[in-house]
N, C-alpha and C. Protein backbone atom coordinates (compact mmCIF):
# COMPACT_ATOMS: atom_id res chain seq x y z
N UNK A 1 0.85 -1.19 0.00
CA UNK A 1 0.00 0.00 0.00
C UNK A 1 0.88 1.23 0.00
N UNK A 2 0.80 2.45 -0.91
CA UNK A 2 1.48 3.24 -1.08
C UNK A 2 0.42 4.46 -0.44
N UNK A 3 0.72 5.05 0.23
CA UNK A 3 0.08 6.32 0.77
C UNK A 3 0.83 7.51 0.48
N UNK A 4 1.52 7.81 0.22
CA UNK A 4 2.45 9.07 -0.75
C UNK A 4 2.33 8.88 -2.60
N UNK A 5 1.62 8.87 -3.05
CA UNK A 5 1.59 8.64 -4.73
C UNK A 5 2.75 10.35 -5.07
N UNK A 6 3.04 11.10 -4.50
CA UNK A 6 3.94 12.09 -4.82
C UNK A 6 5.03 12.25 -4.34
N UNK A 7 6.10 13.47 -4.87
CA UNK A 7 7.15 13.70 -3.98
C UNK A 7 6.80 15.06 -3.07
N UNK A 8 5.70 15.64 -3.50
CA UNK A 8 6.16 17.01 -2.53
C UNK A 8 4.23 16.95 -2.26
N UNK A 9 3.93 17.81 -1.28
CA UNK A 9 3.19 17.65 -0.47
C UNK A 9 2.63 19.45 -0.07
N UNK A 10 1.63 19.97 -0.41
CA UNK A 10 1.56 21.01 0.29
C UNK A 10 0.42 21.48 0.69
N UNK A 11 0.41 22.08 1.66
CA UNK A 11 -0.72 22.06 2.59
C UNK A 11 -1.12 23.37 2.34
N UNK A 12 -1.71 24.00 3.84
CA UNK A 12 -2.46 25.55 3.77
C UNK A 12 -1.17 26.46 4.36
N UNK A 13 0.05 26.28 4.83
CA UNK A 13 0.96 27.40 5.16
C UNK A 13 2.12 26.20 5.07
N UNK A 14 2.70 25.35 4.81
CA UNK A 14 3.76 24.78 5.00
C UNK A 14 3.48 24.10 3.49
N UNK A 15 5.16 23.82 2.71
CA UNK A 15 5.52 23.13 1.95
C UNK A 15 6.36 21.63 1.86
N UNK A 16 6.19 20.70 2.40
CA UNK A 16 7.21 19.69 2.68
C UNK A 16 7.26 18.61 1.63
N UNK A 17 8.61 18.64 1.33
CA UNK A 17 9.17 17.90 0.64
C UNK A 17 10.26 16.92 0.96
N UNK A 18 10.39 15.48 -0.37
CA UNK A 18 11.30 14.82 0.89
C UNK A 18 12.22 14.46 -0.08
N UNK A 19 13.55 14.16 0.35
CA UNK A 19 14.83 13.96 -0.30
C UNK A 19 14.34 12.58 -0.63
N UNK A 20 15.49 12.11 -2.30
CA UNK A 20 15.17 11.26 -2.65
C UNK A 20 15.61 10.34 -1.75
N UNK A 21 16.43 10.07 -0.79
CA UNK A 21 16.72 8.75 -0.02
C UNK A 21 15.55 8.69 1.07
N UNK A 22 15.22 9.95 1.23
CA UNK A 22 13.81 9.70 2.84
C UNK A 22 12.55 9.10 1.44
N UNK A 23 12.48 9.27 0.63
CA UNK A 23 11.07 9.07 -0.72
C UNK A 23 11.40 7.48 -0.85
N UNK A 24 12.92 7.14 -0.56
CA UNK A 24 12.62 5.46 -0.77
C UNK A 24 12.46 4.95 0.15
N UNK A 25 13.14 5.32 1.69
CA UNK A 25 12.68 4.89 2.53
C UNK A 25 11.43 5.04 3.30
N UNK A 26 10.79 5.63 3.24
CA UNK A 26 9.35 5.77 3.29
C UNK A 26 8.42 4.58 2.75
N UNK A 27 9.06 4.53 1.78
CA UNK A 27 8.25 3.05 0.80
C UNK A 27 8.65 2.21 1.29
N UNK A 28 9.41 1.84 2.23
CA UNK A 28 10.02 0.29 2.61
C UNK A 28 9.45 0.29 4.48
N UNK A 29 8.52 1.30 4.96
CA UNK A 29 7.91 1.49 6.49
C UNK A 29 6.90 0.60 6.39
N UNK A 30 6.78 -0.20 7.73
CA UNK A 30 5.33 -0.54 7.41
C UNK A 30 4.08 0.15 7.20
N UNK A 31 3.14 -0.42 6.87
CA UNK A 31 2.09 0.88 6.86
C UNK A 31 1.51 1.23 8.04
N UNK A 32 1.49 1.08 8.80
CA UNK A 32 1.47 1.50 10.46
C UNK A 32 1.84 2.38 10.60
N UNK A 33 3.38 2.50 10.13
CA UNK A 33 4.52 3.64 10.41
C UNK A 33 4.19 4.94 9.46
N UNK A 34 3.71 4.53 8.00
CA UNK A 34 3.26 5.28 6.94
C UNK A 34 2.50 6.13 7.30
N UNK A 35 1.43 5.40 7.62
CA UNK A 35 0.41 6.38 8.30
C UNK A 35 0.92 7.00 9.17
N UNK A 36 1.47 7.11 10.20
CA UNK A 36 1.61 8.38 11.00
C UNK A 36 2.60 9.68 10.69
N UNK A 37 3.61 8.72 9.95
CA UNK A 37 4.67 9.81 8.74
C UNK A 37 3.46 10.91 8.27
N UNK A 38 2.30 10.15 7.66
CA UNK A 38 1.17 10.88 6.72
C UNK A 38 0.72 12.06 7.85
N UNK A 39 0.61 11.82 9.08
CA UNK A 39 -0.10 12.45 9.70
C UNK A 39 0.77 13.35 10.64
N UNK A 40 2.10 12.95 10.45
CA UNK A 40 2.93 13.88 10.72
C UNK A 40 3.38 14.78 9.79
N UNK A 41 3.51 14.58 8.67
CA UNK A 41 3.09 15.06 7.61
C UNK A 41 1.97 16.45 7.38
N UNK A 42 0.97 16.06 7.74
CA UNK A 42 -0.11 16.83 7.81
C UNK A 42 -0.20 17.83 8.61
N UNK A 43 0.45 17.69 9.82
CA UNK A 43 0.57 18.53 11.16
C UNK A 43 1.60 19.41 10.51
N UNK A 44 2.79 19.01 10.29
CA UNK A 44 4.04 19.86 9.29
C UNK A 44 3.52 21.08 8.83
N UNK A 45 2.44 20.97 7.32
CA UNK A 45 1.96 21.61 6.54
C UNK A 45 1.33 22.57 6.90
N UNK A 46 0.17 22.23 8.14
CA UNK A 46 -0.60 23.12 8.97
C UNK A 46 0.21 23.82 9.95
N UNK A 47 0.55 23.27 10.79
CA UNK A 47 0.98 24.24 12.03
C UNK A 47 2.39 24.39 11.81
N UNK A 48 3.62 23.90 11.23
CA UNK A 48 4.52 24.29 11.02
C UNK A 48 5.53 23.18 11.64
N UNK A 49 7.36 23.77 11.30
CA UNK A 49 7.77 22.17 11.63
C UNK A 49 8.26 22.21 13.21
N UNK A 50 7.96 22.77 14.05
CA UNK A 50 7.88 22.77 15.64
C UNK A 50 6.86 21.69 16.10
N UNK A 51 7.48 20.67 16.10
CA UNK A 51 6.40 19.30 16.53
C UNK A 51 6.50 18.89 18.07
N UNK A 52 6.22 19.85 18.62
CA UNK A 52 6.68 19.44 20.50
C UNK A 52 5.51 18.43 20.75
N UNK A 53 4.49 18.73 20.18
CA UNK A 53 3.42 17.40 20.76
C UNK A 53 3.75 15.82 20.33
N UNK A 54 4.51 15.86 19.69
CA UNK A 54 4.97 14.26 19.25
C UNK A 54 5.66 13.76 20.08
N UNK A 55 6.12 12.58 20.16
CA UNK A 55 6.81 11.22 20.84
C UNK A 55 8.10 11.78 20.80
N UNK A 56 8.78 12.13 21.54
CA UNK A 56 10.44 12.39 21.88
C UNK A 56 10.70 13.71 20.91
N UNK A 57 10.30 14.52 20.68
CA UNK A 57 10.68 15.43 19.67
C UNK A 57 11.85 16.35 20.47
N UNK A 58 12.09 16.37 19.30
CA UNK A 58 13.48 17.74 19.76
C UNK A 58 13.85 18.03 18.69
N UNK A 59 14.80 19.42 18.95
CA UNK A 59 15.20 20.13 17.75
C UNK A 59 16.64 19.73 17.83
N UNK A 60 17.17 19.87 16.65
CA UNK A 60 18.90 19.33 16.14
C UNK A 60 19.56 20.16 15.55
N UNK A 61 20.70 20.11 15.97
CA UNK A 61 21.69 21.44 15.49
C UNK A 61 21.35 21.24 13.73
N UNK A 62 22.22 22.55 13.77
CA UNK A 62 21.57 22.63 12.02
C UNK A 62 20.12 23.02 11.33
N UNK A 63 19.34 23.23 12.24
CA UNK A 63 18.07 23.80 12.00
C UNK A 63 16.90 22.27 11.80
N UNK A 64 17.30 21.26 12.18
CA UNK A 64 16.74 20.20 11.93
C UNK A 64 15.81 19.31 13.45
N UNK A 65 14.82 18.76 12.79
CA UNK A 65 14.08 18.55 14.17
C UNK A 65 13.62 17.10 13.98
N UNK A 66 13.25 16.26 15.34
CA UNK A 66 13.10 15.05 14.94
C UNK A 66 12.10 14.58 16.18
N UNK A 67 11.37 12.99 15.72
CA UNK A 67 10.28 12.50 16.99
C UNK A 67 10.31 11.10 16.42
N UNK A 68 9.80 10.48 17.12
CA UNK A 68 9.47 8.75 17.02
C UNK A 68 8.75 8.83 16.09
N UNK A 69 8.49 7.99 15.30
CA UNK A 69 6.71 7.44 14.58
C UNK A 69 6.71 6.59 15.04
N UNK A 70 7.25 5.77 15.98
CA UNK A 70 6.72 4.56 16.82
C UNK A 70 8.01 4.07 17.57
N UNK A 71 7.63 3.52 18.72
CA UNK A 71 8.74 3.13 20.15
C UNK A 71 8.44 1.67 20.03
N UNK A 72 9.07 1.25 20.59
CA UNK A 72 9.68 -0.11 20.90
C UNK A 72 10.41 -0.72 19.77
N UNK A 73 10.78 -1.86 19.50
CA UNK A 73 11.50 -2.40 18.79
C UNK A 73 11.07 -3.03 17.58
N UNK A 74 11.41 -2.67 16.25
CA UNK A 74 12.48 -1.25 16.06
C UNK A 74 11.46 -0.04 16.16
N UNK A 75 12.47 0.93 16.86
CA UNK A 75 12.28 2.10 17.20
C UNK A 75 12.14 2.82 15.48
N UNK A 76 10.90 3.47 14.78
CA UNK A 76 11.21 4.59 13.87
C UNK A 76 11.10 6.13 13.72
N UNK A 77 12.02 6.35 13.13
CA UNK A 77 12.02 7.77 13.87
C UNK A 77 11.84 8.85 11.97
N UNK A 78 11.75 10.32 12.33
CA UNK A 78 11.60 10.65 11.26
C UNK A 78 12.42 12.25 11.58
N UNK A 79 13.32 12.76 10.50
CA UNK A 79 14.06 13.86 10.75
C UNK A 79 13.79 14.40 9.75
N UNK A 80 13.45 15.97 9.84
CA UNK A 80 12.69 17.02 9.11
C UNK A 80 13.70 18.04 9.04
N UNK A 81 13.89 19.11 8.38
CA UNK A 81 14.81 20.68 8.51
C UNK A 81 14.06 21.59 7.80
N UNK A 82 14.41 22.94 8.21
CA UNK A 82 13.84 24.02 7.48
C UNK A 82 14.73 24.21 6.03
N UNK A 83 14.19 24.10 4.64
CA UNK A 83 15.03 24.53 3.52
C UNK A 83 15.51 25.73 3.92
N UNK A 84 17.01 26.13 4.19
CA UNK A 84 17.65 27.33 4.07
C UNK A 84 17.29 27.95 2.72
N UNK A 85 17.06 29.05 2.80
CA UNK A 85 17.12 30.45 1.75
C UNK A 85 15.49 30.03 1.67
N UNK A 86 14.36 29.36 2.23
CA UNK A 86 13.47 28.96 1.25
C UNK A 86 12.10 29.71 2.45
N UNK A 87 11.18 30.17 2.40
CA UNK A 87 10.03 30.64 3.17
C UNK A 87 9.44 29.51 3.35
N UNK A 88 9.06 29.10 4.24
CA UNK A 88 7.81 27.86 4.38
C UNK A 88 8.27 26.27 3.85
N UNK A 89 9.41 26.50 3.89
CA UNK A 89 9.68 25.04 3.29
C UNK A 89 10.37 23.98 4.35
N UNK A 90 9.66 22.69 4.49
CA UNK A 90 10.45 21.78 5.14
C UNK A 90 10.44 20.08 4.55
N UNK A 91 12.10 20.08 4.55
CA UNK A 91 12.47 18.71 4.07
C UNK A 91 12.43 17.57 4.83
N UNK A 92 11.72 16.54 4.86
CA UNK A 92 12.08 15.68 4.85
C UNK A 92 13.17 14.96 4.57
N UNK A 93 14.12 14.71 5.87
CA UNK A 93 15.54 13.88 5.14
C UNK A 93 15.76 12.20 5.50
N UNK A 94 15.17 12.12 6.40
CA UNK A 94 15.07 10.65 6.95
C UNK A 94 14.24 9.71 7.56
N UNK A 95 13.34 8.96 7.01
CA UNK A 95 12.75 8.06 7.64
C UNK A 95 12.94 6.66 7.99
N UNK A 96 13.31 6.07 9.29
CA UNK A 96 13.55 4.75 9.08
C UNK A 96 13.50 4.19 10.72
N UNK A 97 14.40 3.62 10.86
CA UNK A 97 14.84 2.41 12.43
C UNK A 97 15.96 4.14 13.17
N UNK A 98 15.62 4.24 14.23
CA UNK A 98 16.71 4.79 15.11
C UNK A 98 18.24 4.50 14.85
N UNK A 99 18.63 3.60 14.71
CA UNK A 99 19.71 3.18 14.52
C UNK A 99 20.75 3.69 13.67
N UNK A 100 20.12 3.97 12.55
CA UNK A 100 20.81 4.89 11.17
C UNK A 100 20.63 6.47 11.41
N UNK A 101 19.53 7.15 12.07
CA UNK A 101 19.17 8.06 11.98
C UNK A 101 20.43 8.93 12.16
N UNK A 102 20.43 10.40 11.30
CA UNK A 102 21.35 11.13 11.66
C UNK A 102 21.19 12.47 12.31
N UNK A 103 21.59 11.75 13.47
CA UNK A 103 21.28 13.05 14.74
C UNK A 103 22.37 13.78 14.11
């Protein structure tokens, strides 16, 4: 089941888009995980990429911010940044297992 049929995504005040390595890994989440990417996703677009209500969120040097899409084992996590030079834009750079993620 594919729930992203695109690469870029835009809502009512936010633009998010996702690098081609987060666009393949996305396709390889379960759909469990998909769905909440989607709905983290959605929150992105609307309220912007300050996600303090999510599962472990925090912000990361470099202008980049990150939260669980799901705990326990394997842990997946998802890391977002503001496009420099860009108004309203946020990338998607990584979706996958904790393990790889780049804090």
């Amino acid at each position: 089941m594919t729930i992203y049929p695109k690469k870029v995504y835009s809502g009512e005040g936010w633009h998010v888009e996702f690098t081609s390595r987060a666009r393949k890994q996305k396709m390889k989440l379960p759909v469990r995980v998909q769905e909440t990417l989607y709905q983290l996703v959605k929150e992105i677009e609307k309220l912007g990429p300050v996600r303090g209500d999510w599962p472990n969120y925090s912000r990361l040097p470099g202008g980049r911010h990150h939260c669980h899409l799901k705990k326990g084992k394997p842990t997946y996590v998802a890391v977002w940044q503001n496009d420099a030079g860009q108004v309203r834009v946020v990338e998607v750079v990584y979706v996958g297992s904790h393990e790889k993620a780049p804090y």
